[in-house]
PDB file of N, CA and C in Angstrom:
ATOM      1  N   UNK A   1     -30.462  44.970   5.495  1.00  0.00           N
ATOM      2  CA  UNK A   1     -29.064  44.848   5.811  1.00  0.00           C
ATOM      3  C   UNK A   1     -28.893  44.991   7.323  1.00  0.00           C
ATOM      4  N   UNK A   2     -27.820  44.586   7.961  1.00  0.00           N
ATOM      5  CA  UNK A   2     -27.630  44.232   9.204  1.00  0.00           C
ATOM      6  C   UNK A   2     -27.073  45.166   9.462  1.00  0.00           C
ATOM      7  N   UNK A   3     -26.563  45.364  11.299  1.00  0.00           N
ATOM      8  CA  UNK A   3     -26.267  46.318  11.345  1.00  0.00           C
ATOM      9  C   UNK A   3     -24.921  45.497  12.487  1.00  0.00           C
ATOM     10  N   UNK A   4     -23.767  45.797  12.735  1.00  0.00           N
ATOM     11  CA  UNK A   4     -22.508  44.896  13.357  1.00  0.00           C
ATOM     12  C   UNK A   4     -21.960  45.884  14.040  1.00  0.00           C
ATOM     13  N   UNK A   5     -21.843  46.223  15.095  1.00  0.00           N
ATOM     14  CA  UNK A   5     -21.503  46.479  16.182  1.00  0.00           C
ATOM     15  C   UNK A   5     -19.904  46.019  16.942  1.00  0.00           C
ATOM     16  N   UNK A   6     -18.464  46.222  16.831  1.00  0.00           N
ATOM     17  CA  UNK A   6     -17.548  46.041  17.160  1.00  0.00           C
ATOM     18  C   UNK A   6     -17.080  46.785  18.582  1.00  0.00           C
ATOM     19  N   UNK A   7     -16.684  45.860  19.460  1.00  0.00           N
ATOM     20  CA  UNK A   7     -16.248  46.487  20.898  1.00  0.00           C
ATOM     21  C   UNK A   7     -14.924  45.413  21.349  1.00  0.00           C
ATOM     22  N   UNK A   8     -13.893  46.902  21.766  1.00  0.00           N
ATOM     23  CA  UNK A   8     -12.530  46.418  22.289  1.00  0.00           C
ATOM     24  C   UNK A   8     -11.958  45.742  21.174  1.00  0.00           C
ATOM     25  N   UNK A   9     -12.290  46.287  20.245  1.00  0.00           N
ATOM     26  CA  UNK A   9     -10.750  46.503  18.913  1.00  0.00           C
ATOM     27  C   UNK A   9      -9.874  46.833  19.282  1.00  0.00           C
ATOM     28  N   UNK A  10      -8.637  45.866  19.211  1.00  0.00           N
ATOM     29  CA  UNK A  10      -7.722  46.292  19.789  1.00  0.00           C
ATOM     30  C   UNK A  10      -6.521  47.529  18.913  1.00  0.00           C
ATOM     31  N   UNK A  11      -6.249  48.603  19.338  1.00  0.00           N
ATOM     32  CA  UNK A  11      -5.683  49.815  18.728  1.00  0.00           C
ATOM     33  C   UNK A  11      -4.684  49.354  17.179  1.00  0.00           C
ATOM     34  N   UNK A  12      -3.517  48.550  17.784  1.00  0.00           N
ATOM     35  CA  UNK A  12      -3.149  47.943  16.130  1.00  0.00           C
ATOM     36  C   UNK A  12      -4.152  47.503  15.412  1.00  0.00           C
ATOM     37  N   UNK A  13      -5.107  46.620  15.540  1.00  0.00           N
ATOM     38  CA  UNK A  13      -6.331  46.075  14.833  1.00  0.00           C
ATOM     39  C   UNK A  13      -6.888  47.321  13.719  1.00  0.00           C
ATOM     40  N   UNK A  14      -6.954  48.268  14.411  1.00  0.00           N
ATOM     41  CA  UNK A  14      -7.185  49.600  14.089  1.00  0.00           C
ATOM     42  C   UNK A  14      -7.193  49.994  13.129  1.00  0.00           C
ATOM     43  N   UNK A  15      -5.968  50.206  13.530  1.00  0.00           N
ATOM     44  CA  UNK A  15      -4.631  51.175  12.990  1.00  0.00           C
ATOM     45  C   UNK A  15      -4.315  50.191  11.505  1.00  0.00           C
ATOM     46  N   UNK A  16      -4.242  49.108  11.917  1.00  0.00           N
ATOM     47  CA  UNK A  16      -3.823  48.419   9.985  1.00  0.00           C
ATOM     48  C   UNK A  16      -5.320  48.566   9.647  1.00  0.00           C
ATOM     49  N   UNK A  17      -6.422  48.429   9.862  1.00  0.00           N
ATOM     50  CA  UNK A  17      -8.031  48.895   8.851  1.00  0.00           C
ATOM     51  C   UNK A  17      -7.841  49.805   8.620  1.00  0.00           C
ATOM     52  N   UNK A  18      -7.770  51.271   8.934  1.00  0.00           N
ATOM     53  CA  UNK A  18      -7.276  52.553   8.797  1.00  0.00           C
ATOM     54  C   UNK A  18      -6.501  52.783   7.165  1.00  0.00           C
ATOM     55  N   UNK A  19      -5.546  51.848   7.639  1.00  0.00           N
ATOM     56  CA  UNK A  19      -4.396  52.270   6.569  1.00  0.00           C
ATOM     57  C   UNK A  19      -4.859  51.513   5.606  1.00  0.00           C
ATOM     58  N   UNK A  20      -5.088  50.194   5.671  1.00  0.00           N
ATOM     59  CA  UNK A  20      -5.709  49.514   4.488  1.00  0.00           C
ATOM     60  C   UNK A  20      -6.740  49.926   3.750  1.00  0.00           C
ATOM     61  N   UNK A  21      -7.812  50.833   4.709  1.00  0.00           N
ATOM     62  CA  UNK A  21      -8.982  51.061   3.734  1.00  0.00           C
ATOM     63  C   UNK A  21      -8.313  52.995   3.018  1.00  0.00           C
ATOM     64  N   UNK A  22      -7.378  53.169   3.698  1.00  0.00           N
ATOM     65  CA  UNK A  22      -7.114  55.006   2.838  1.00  0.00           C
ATOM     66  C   UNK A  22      -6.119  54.250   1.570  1.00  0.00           C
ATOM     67  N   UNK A  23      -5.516  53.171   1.535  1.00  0.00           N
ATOM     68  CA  UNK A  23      -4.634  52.777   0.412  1.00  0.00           C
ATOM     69  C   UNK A  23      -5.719  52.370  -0.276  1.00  0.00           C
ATOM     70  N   UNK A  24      -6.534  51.965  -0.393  1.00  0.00           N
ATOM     71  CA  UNK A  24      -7.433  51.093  -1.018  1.00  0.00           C
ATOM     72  C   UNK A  24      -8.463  52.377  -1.865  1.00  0.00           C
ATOM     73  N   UNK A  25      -8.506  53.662  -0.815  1.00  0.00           N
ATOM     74  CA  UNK A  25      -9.393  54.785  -1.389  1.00  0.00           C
ATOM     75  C   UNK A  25     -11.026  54.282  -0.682  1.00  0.00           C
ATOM     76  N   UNK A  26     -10.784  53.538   0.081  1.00  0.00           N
ATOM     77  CA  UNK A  26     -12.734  53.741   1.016  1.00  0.00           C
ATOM     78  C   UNK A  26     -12.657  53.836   2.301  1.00  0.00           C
ATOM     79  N   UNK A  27     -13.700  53.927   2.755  1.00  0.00           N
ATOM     80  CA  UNK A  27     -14.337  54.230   4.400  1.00  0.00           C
ATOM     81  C   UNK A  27     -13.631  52.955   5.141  1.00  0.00           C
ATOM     82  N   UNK A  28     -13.202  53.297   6.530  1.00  0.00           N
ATOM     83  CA  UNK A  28     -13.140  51.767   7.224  1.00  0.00           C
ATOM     84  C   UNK A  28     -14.044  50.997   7.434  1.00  0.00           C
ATOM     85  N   UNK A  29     -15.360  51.487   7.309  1.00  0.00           N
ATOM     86  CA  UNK A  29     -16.483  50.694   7.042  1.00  0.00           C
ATOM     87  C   UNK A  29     -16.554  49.562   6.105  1.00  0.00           C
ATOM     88  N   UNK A  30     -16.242  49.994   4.675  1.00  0.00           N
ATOM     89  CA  UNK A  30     -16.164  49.751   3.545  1.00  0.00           C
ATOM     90  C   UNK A  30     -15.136  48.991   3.998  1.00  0.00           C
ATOM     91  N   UNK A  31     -14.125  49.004   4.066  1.00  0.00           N
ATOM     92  CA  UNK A  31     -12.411  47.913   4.240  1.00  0.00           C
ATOM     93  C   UNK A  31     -13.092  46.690   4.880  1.00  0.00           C
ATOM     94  N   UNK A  32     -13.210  46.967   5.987  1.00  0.00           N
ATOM     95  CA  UNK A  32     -14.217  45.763   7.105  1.00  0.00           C
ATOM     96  C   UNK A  32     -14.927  44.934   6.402  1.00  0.00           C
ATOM     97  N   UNK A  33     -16.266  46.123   5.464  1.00  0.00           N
ATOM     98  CA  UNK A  33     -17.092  45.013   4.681  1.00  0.00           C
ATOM     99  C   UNK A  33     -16.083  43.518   4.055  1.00  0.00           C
ATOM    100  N   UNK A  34     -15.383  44.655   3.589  1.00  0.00           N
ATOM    101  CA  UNK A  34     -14.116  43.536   2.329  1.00  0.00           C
ATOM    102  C   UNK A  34     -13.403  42.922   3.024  1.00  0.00           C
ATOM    103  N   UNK A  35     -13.210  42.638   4.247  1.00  0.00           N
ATOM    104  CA  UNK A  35     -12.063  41.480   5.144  1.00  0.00           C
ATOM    105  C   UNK A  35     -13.423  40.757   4.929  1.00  0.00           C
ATOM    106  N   UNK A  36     -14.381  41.505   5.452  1.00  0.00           N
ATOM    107  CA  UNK A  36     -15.559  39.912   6.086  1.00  0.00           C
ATOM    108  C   UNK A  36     -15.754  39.251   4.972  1.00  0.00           C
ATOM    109  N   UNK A  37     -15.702  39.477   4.069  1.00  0.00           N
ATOM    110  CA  UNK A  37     -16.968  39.214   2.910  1.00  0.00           C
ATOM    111  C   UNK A  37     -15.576  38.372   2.371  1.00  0.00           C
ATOM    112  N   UNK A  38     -14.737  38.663   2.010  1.00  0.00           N
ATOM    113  CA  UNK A  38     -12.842  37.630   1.361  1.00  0.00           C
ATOM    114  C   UNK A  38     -12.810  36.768   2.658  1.00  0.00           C
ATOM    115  N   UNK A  39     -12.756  36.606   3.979  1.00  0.00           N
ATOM    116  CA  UNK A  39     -12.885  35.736   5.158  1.00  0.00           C
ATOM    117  C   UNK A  39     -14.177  34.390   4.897  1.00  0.00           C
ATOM    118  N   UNK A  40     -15.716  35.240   4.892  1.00  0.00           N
ATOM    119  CA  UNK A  40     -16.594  34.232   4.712  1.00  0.00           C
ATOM    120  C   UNK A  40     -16.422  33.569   3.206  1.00  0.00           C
ATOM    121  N   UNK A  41     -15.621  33.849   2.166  1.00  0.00           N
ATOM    122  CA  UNK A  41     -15.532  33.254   1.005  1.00  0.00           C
ATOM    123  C   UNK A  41     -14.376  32.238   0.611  1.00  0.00           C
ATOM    124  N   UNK A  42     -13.527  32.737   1.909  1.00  0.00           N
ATOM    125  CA  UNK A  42     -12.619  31.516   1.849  1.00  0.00           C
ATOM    126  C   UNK A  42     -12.809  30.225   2.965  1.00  0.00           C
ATOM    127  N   UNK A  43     -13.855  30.760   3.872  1.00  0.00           N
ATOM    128  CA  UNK A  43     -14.014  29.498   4.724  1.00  0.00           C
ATOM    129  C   UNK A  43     -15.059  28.827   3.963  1.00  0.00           C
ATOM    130  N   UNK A  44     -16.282  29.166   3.211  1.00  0.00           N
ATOM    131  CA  UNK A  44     -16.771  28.263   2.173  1.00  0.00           C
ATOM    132  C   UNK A  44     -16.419  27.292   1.575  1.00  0.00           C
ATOM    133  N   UNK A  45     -15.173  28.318   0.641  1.00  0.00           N
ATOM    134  CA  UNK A  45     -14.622  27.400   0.129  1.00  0.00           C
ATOM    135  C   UNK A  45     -13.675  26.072   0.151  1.00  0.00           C
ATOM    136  N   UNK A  46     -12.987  26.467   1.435  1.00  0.00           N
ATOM    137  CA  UNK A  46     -12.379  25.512   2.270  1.00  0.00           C
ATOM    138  C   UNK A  46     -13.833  24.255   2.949  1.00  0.00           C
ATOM    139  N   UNK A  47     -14.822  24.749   3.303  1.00  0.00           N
ATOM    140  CA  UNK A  47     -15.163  24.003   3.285  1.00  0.00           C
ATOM    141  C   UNK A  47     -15.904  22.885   2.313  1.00  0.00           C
ATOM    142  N   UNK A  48     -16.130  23.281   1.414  1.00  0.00           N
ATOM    143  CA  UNK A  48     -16.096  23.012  -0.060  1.00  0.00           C
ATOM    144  C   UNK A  48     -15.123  21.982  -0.783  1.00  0.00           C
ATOM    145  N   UNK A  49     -13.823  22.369  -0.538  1.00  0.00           N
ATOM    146  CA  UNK A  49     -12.935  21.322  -0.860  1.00  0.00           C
ATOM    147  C   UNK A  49     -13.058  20.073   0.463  1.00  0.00           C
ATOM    148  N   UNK A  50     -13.288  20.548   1.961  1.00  0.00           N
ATOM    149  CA  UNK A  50     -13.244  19.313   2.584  1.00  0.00           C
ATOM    150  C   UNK A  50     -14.261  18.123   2.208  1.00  0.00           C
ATOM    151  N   UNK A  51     -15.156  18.454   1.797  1.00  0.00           N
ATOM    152  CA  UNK A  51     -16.758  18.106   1.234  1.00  0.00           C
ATOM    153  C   UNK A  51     -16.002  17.383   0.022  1.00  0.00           C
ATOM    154  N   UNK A  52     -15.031  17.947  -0.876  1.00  0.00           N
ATOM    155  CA  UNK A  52     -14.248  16.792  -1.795  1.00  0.00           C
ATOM    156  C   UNK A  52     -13.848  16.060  -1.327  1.00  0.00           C
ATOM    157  N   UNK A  53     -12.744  16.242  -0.438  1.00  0.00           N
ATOM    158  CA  UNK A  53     -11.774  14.839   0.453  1.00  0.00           C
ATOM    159  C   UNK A  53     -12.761  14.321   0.839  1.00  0.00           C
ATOM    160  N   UNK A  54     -13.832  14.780   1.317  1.00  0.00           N
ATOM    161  CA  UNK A  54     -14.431  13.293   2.136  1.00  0.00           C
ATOM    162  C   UNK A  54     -14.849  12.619   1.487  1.00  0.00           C
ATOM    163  N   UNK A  55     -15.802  12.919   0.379  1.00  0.00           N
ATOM    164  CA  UNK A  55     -16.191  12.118  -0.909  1.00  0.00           C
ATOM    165  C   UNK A  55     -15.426  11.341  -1.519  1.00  0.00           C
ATOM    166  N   UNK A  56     -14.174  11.798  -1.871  1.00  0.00           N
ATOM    167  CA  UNK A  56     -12.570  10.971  -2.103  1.00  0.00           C
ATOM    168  C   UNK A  56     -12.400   9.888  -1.201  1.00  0.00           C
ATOM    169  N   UNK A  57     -12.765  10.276   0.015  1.00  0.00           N
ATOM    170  CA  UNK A  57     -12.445   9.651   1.212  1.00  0.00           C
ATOM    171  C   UNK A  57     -13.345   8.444   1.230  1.00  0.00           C
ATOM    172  N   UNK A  58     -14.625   8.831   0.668  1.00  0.00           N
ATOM    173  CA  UNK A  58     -16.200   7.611   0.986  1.00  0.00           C
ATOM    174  C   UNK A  58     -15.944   6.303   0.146  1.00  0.00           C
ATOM    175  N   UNK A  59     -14.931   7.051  -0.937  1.00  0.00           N
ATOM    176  CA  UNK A  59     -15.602   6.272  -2.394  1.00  0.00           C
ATOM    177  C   UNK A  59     -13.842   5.366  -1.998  1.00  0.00           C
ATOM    178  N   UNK A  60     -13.202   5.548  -1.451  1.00  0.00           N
ATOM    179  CA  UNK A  60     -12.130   4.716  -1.213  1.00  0.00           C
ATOM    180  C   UNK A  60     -11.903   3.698  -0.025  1.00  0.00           C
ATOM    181  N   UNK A  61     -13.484   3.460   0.223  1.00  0.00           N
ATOM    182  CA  UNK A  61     -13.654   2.791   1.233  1.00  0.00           C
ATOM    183  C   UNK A  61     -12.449   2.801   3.018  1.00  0.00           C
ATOM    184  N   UNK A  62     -12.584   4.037   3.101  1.00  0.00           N
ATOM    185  CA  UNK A  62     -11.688   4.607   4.054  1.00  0.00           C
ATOM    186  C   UNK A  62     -10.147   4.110   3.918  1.00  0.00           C
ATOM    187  N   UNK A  63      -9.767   3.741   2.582  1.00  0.00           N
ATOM    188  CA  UNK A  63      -8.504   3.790   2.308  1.00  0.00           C
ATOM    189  C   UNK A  63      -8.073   4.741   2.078  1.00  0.00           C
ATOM    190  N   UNK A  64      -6.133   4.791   2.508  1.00  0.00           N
ATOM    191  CA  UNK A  64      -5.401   6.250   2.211  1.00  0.00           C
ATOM    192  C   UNK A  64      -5.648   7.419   0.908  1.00  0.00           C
ATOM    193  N   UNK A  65      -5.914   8.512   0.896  1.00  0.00           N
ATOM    194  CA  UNK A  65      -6.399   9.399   0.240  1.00  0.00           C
ATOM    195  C   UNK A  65      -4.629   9.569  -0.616  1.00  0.00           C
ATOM    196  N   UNK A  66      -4.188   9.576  -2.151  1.00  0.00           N
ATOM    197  CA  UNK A  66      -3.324   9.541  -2.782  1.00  0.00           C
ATOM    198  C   UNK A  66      -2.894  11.132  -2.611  1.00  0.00           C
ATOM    199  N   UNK A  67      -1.720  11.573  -3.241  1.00  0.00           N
ATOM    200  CA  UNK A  67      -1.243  13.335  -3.330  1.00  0.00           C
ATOM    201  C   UNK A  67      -2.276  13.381  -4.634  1.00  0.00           C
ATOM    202  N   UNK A  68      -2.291  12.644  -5.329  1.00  0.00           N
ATOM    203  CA  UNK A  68      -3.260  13.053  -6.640  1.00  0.00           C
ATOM    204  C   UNK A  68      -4.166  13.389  -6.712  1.00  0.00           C
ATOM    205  N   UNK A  69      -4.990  12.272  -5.699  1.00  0.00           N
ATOM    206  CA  UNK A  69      -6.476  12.821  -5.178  1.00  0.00           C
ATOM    207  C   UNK A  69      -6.488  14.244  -4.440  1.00  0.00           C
ATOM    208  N   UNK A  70      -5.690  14.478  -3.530  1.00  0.00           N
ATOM    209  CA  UNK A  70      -5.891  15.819  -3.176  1.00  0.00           C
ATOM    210  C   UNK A  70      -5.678  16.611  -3.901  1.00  0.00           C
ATOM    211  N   UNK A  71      -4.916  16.869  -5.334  1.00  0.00           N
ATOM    212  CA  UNK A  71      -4.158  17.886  -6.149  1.00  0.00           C
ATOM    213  C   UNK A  71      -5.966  17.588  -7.110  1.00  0.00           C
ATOM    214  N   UNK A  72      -6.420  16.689  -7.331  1.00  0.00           N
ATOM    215  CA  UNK A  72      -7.290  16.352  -8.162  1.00  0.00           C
ATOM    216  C   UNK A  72      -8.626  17.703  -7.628  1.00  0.00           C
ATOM    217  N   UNK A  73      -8.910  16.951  -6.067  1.00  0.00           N
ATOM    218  CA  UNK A  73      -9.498  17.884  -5.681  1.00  0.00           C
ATOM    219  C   UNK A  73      -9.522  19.385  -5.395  1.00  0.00           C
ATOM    220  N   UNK A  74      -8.707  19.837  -5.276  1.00  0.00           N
ATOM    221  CA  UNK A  74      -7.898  21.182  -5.313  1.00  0.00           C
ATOM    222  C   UNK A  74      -8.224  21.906  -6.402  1.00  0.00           C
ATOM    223  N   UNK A  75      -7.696  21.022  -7.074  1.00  0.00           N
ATOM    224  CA  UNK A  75      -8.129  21.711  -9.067  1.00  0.00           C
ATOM    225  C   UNK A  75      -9.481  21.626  -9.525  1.00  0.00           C
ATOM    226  N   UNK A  76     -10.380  21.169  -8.931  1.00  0.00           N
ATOM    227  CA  UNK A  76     -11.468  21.248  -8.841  1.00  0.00           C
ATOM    228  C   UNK A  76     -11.766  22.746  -8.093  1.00  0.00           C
ATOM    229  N   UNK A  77     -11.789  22.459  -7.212  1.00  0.00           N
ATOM    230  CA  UNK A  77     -12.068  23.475  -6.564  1.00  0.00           C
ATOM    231  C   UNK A  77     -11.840  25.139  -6.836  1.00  0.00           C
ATOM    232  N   UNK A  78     -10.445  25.003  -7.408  1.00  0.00           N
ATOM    233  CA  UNK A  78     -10.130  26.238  -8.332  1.00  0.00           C
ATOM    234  C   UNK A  78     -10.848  26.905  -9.171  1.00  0.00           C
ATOM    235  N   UNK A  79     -11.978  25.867  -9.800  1.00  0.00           N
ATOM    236  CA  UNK A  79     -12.392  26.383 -11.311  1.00  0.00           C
ATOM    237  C   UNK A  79     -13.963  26.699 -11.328  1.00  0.00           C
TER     238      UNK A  79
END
């Protein structure tokens, strides 16, 4: 396991980890883990759905992408 090192946090930055991780009942260590770890799982997944549109995008021979196709892909992505 790694070891992450934070410098010039800025004091509000703080101050809401603080409070978030004593409501929550863990260490600010622990809170941190859980921003990073919900952060790297939603940029995945975002990138994940773009990886749909473009495929949407390939197979429509760079014609306009429909609201369906995106709602199509979306709901994919959900499940």
């Amino acid at each position: 396991m790694a070891t992450l090192t934070l410098h010039d946090v800025p004091e509000e930055v703080l101050t809401r980890l603080e409070q978030r991780a004593q409501a929550h009942g863990r260490s600010l260590n622990s809170e941190v883990l859980d921003c990073l770890t919900r952060q790297s799982s939603a940029i995945a997944d975002t990138e994940a759905w773009l990886q749909q549109v473009e495929a949407l995008r390939s197979q429509l021979k760079g014609g306009p992408i429909s609201v369906e196709d995106l709602v199509a892909a979306t709901e994919r992505q959900s499940h």
